[in-house]
ModelCIF file with pLDDT and N, C-alpha, C, O atoms, coordinates in Angstrom:
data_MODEL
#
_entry.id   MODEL 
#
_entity.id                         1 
_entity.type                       polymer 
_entity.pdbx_number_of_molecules   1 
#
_entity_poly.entity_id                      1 
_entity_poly.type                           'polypeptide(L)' 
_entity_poly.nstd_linkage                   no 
_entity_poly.nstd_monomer                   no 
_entity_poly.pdbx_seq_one_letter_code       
;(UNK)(UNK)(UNK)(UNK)(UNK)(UNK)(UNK)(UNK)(UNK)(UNK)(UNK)(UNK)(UNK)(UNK)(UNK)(UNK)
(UNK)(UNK)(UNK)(UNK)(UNK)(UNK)(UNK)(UNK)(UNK)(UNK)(UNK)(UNK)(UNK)(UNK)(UNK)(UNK)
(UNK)(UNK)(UNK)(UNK)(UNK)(UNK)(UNK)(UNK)(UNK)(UNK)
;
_entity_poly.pdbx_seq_one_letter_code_can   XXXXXXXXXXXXXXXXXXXXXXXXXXXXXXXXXXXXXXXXXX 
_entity_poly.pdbx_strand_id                 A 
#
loop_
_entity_poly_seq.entity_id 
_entity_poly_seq.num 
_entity_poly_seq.mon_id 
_entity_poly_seq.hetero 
1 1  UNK n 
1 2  UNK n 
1 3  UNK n 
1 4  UNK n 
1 5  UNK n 
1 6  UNK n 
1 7  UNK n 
1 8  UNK n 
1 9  UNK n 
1 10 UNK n 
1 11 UNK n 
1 12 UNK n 
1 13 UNK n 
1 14 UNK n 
1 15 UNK n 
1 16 UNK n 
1 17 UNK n 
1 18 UNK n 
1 19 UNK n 
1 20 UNK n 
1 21 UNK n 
1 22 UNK n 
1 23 UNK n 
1 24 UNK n 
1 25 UNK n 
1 26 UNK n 
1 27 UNK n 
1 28 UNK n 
1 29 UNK n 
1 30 UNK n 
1 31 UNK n 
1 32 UNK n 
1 33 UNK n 
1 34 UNK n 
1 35 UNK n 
1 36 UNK n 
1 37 UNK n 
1 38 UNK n 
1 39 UNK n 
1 40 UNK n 
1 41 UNK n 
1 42 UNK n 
#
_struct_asym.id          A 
_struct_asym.entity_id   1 
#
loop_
_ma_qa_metric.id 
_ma_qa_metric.mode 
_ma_qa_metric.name 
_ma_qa_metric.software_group_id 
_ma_qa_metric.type 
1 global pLDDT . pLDDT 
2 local  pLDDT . pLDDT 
#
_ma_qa_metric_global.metric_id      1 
_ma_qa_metric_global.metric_value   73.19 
_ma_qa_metric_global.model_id       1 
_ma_qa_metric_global.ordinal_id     1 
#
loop_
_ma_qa_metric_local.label_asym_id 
_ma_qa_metric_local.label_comp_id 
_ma_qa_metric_local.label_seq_id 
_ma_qa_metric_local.metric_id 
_ma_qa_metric_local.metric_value 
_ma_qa_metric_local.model_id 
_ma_qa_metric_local.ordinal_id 
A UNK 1  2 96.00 1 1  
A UNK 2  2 97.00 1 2  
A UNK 3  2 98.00 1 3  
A UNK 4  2 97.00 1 4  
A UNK 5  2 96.00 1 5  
A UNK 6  2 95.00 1 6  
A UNK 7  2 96.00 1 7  
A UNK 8  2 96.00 1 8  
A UNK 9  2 95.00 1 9  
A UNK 10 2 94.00 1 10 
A UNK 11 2 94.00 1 11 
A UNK 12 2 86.00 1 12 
A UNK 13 2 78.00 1 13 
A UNK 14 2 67.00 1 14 
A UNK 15 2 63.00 1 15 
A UNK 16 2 62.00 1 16 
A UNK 17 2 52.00 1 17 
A UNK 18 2 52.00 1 18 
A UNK 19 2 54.00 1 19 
A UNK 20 2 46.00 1 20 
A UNK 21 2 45.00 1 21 
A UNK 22 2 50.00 1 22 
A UNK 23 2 54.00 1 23 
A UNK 24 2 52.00 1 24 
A UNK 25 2 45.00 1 25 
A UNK 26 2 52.00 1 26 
A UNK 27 2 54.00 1 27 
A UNK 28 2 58.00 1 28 
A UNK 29 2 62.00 1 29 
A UNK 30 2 67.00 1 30 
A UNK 31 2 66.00 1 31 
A UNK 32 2 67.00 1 32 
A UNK 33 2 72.00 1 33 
A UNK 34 2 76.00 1 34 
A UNK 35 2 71.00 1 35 
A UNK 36 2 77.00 1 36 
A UNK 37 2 82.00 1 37 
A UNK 38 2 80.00 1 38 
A UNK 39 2 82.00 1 39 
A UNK 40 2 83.00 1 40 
A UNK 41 2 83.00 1 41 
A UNK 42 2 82.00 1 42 
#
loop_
_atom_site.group_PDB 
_atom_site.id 
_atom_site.type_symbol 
_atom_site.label_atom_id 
_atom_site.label_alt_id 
_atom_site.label_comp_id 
_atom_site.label_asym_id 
_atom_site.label_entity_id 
_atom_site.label_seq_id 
_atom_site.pdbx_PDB_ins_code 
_atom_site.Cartn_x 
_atom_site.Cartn_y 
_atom_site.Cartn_z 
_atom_site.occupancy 
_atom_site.B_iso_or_equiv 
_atom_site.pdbx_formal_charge 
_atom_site.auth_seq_id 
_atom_site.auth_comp_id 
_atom_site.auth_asym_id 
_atom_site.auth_atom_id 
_atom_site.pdbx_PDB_model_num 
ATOM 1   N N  . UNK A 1 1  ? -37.702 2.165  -17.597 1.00 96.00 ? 1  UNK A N  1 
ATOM 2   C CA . UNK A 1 1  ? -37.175 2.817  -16.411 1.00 96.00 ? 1  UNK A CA 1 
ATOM 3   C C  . UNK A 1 1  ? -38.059 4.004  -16.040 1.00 96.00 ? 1  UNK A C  1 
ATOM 4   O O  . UNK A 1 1  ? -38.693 4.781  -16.755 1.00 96.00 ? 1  UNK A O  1 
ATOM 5   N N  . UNK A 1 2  ? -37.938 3.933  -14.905 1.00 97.00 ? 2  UNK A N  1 
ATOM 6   C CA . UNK A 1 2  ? -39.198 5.353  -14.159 1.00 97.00 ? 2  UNK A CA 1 
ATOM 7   C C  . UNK A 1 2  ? -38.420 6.281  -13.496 1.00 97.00 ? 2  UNK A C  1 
ATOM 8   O O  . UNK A 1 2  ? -37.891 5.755  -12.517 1.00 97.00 ? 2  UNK A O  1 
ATOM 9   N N  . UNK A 1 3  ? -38.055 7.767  -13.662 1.00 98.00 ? 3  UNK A N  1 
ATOM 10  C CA . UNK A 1 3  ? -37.437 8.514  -12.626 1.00 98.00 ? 3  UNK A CA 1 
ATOM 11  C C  . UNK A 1 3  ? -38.821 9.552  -12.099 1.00 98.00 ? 3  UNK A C  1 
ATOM 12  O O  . UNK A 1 3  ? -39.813 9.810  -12.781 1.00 98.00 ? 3  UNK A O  1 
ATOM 13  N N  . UNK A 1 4  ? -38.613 9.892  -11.099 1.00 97.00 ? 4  UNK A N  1 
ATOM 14  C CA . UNK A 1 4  ? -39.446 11.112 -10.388 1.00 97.00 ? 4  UNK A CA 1 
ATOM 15  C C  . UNK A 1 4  ? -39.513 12.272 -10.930 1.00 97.00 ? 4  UNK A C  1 
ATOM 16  O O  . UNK A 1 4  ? -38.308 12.518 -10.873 1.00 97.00 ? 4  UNK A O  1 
ATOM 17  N N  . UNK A 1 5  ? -39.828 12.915 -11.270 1.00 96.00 ? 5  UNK A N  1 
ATOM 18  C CA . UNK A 1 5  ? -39.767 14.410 -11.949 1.00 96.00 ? 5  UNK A CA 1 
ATOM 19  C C  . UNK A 1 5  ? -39.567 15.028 -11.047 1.00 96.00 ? 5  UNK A C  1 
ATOM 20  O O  . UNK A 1 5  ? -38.774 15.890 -11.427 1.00 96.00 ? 5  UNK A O  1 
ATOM 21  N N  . UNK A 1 6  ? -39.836 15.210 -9.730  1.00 95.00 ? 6  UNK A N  1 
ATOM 22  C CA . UNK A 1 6  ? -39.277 16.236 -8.824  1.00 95.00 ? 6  UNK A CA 1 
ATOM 23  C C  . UNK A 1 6  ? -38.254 16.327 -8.189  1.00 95.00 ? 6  UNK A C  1 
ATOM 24  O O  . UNK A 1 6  ? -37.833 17.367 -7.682  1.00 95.00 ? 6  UNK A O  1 
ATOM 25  N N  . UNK A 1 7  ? -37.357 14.450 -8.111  1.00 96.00 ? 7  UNK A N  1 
ATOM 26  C CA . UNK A 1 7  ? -35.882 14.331 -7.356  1.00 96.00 ? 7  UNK A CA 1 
ATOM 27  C C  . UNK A 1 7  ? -35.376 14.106 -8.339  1.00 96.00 ? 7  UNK A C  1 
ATOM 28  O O  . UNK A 1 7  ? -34.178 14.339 -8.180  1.00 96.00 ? 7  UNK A O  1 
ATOM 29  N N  . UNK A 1 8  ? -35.643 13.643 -9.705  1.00 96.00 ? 8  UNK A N  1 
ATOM 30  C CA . UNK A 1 8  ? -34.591 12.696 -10.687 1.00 96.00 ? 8  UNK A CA 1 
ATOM 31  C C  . UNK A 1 8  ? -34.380 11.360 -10.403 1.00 96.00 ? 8  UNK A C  1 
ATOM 32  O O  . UNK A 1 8  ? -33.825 10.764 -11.327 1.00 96.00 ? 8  UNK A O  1 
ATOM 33  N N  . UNK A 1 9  ? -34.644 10.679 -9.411  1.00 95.00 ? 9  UNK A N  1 
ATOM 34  C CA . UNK A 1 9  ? -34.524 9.459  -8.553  1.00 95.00 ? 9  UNK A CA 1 
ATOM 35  C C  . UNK A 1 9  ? -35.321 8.388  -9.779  1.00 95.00 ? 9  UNK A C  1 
ATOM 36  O O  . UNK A 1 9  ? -36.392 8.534  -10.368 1.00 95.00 ? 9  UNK A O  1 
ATOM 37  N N  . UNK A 1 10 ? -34.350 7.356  -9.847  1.00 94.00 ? 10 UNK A N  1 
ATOM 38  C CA . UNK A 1 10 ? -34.969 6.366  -10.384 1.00 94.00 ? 10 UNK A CA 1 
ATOM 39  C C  . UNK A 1 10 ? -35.813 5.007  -9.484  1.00 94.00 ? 10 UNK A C  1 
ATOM 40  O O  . UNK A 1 10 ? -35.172 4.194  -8.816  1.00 94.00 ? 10 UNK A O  1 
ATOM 41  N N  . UNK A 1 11 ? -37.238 4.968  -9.616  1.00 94.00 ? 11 UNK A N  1 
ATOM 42  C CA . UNK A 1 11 ? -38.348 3.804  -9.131  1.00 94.00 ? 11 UNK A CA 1 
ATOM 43  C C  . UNK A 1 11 ? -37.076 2.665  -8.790  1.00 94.00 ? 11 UNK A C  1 
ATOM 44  O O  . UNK A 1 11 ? -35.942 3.112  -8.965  1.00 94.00 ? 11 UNK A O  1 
ATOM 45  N N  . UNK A 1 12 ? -37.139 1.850  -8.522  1.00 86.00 ? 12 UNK A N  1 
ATOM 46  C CA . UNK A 1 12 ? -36.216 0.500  -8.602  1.00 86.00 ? 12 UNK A CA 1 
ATOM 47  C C  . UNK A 1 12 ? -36.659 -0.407 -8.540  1.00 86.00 ? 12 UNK A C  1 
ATOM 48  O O  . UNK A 1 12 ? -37.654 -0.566 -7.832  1.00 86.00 ? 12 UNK A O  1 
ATOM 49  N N  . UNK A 1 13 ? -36.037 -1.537 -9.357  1.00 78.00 ? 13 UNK A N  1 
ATOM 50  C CA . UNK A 1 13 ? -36.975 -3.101 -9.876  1.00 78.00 ? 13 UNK A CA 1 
ATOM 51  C C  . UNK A 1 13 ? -36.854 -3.798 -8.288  1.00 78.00 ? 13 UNK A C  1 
ATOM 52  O O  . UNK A 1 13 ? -36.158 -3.405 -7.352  1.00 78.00 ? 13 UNK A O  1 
ATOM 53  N N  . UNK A 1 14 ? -37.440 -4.532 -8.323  1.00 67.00 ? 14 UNK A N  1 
ATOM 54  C CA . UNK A 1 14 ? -37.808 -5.328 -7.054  1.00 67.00 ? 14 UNK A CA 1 
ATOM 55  C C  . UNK A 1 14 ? -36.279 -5.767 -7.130  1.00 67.00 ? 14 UNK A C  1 
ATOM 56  O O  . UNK A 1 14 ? -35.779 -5.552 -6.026  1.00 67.00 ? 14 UNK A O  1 
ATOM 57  N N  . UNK A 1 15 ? -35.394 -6.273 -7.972  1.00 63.00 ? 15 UNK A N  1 
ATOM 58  C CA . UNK A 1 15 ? -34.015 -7.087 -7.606  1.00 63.00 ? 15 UNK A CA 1 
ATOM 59  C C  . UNK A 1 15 ? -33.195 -5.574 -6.801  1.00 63.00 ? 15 UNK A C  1 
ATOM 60  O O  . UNK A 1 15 ? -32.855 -5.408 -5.629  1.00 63.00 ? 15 UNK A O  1 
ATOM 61  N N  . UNK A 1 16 ? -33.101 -4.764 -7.863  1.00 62.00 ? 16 UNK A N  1 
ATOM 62  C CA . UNK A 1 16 ? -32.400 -3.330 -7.595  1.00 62.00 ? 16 UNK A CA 1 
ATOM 63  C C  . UNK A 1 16 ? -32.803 -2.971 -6.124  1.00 62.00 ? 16 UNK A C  1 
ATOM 64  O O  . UNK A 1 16 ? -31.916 -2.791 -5.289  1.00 62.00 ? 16 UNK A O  1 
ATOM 65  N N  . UNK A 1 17 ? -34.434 -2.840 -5.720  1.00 52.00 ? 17 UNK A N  1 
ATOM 66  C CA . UNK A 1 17 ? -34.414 -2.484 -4.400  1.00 52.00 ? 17 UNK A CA 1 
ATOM 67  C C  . UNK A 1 17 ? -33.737 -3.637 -3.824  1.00 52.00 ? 17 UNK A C  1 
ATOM 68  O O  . UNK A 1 17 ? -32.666 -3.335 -3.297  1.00 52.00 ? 17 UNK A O  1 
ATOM 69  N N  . UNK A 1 18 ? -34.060 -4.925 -3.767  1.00 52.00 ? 18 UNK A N  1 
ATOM 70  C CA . UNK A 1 18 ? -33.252 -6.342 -2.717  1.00 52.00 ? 18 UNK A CA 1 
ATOM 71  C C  . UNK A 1 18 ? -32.029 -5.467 -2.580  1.00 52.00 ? 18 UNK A C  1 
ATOM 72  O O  . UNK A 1 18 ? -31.681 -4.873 -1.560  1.00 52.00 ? 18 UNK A O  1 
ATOM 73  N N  . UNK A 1 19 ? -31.361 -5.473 -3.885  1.00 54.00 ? 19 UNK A N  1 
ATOM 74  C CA . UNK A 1 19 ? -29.771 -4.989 -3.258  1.00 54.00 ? 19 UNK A CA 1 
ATOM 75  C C  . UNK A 1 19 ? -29.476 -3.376 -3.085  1.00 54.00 ? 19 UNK A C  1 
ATOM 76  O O  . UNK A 1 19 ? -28.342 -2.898 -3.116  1.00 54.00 ? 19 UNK A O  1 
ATOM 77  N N  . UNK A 1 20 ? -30.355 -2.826 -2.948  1.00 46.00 ? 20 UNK A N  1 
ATOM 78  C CA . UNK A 1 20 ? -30.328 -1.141 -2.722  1.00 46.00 ? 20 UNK A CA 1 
ATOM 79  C C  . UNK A 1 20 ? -30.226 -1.754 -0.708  1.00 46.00 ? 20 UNK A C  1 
ATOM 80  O O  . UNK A 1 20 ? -29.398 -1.411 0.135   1.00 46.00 ? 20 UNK A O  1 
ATOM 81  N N  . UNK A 1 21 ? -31.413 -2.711 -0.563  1.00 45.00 ? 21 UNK A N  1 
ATOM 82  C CA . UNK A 1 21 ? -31.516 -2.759 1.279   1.00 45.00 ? 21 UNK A CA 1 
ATOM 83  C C  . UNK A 1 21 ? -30.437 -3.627 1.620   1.00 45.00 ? 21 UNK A C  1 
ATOM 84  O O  . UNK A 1 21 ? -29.635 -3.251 2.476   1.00 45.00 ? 21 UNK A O  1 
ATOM 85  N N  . UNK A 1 22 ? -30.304 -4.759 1.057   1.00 50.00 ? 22 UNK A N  1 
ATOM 86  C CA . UNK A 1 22 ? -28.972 -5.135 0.619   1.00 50.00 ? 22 UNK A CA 1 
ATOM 87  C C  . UNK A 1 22 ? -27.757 -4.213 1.322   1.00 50.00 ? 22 UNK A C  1 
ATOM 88  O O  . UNK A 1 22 ? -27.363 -4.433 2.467   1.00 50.00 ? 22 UNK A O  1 
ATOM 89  N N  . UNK A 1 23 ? -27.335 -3.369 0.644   1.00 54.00 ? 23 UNK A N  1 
ATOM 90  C CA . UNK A 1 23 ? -26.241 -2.286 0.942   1.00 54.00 ? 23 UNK A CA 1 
ATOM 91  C C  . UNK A 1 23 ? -26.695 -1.961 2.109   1.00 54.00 ? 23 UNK A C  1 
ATOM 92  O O  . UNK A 1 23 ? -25.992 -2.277 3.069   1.00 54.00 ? 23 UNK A O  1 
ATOM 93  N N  . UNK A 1 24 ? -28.291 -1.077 2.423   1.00 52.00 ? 24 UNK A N  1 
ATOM 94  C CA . UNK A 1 24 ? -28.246 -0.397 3.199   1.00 52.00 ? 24 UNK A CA 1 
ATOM 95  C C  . UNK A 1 24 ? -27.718 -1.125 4.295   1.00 52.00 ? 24 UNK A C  1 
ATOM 96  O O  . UNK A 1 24 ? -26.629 -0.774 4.750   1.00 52.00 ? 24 UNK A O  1 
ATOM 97  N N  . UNK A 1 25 ? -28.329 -2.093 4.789   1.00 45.00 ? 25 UNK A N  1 
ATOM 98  C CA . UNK A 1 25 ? -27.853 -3.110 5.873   1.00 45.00 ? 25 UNK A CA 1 
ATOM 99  C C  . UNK A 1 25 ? -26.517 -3.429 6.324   1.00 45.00 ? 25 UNK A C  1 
ATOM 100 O O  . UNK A 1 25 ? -26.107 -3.536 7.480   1.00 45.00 ? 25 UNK A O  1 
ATOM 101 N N  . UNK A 1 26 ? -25.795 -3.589 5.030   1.00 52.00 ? 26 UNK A N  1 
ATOM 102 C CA . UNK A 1 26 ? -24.536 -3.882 4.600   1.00 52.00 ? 26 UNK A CA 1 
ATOM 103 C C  . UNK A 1 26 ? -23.676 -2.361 5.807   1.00 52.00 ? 26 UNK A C  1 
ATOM 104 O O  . UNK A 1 26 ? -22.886 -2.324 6.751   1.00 52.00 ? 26 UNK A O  1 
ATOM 105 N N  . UNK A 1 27 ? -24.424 -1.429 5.033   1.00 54.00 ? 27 UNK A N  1 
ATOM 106 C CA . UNK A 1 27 ? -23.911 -0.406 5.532   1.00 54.00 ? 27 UNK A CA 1 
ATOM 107 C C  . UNK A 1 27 ? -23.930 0.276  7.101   1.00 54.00 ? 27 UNK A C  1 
ATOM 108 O O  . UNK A 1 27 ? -23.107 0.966  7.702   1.00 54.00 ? 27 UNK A O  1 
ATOM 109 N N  . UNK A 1 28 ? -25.188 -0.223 7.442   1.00 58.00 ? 28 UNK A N  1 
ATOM 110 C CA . UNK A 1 28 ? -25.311 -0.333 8.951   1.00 58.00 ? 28 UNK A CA 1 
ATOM 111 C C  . UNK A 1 28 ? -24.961 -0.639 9.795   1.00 58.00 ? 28 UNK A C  1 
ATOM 112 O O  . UNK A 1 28 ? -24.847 -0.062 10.876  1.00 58.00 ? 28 UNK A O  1 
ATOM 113 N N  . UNK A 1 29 ? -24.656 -1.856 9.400   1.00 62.00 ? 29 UNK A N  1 
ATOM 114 C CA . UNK A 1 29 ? -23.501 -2.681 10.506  1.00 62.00 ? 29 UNK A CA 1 
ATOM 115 C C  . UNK A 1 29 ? -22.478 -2.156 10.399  1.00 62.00 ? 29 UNK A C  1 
ATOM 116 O O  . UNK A 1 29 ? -22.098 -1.785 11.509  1.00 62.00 ? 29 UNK A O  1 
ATOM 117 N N  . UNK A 1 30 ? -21.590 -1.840 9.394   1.00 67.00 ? 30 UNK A N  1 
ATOM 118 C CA . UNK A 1 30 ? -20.270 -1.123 9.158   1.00 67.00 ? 30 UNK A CA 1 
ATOM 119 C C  . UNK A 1 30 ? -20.418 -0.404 10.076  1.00 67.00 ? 30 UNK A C  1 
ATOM 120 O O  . UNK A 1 30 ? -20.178 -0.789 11.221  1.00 67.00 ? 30 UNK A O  1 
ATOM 121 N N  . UNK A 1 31 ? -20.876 0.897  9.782   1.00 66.00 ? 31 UNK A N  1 
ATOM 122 C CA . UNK A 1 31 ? -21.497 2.314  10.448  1.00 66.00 ? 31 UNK A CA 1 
ATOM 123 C C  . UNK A 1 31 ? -20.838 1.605  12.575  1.00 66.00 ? 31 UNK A C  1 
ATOM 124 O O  . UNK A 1 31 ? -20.002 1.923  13.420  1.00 66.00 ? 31 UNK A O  1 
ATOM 125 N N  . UNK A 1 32 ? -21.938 0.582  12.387  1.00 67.00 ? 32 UNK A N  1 
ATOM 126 C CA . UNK A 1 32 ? -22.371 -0.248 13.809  1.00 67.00 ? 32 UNK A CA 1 
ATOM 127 C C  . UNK A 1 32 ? -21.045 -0.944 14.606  1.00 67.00 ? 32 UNK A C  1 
ATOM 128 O O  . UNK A 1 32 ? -20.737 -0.854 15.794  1.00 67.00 ? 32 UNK A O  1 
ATOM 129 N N  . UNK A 1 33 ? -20.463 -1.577 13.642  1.00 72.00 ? 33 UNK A N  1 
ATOM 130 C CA . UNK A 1 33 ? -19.208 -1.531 14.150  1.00 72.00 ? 33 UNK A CA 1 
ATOM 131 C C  . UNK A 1 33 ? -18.121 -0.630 14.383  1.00 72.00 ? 33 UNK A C  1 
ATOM 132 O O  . UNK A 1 33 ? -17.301 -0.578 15.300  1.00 72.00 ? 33 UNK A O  1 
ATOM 133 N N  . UNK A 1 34 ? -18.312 0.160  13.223  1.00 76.00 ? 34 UNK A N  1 
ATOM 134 C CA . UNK A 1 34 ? -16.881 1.611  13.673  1.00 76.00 ? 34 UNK A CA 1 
ATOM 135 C C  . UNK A 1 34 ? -17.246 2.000  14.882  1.00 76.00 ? 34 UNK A C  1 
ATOM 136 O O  . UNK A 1 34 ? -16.340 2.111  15.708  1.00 76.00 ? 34 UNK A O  1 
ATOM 137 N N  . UNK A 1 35 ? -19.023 2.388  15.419  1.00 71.00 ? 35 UNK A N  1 
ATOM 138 C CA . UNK A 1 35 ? -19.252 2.890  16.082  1.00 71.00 ? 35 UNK A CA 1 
ATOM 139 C C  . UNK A 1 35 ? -18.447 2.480  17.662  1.00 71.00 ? 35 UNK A C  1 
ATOM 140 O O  . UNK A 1 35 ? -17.794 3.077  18.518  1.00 71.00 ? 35 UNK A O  1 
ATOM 141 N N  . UNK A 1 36 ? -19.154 0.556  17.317  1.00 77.00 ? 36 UNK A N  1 
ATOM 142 C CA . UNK A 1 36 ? -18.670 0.186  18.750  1.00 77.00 ? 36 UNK A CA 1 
ATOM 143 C C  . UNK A 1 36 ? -17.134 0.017  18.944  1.00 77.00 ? 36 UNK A C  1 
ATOM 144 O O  . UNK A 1 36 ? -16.534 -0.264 19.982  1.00 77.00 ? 36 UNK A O  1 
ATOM 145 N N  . UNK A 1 37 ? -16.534 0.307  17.424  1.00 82.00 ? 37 UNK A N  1 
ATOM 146 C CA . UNK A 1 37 ? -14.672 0.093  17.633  1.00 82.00 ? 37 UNK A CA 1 
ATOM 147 C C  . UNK A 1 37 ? -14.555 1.351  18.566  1.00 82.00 ? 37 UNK A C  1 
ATOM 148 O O  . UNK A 1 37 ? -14.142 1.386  19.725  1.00 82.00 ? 37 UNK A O  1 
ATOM 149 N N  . UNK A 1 38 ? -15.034 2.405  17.753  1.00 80.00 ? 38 UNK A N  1 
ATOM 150 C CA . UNK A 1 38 ? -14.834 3.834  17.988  1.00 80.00 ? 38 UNK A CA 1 
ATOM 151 C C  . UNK A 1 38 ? -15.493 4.125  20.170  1.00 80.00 ? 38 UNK A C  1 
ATOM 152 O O  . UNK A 1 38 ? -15.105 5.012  20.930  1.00 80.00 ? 38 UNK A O  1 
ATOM 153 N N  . UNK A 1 39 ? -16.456 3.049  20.454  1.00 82.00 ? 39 UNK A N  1 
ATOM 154 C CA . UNK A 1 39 ? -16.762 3.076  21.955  1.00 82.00 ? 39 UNK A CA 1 
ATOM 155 C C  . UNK A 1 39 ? -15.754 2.126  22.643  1.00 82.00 ? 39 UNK A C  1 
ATOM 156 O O  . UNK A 1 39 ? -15.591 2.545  23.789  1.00 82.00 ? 39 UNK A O  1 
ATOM 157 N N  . UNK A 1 40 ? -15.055 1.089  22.431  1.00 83.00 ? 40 UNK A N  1 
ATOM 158 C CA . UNK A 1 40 ? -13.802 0.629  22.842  1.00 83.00 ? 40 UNK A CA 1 
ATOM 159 C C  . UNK A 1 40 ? -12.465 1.458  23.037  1.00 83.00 ? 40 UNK A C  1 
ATOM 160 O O  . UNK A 1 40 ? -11.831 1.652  24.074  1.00 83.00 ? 40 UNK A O  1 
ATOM 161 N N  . UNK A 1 41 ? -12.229 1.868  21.812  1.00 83.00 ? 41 UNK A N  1 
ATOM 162 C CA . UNK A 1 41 ? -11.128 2.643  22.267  1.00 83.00 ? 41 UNK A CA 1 
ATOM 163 C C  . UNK A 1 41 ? -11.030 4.115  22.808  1.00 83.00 ? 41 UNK A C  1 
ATOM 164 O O  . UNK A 1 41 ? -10.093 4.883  23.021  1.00 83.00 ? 41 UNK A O  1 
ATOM 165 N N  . UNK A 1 42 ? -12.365 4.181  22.935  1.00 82.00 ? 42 UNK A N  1 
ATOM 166 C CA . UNK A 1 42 ? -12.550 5.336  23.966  1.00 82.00 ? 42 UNK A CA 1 
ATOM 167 C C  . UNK A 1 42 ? -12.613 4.745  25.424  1.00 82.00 ? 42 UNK A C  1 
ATOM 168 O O  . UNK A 1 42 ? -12.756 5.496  26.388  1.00 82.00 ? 42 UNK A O  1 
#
């Protein structure tokens, strides 16, 4: 395992990043939809 010495942040294995962007994406759309719920019921 590799962390950064200046954030503490751990490098991530090629699977770990897949599902680190994985989430992020995951999380975007979420985000993307509240947004456009949140522009409807306005």
């Amino acid at each position: 395992g590799f962390y950064r010495e200046d954030t503490g942040e751990k490098l991530l294995l090629p699977e770990e990043l897949t599902r680190a962007l994985q989430q992020e994406v995951l999380a975007r759309q979420q985000a993307e939809e509240r947004a456009e719920q949140e522009r409807q019921r306005a």
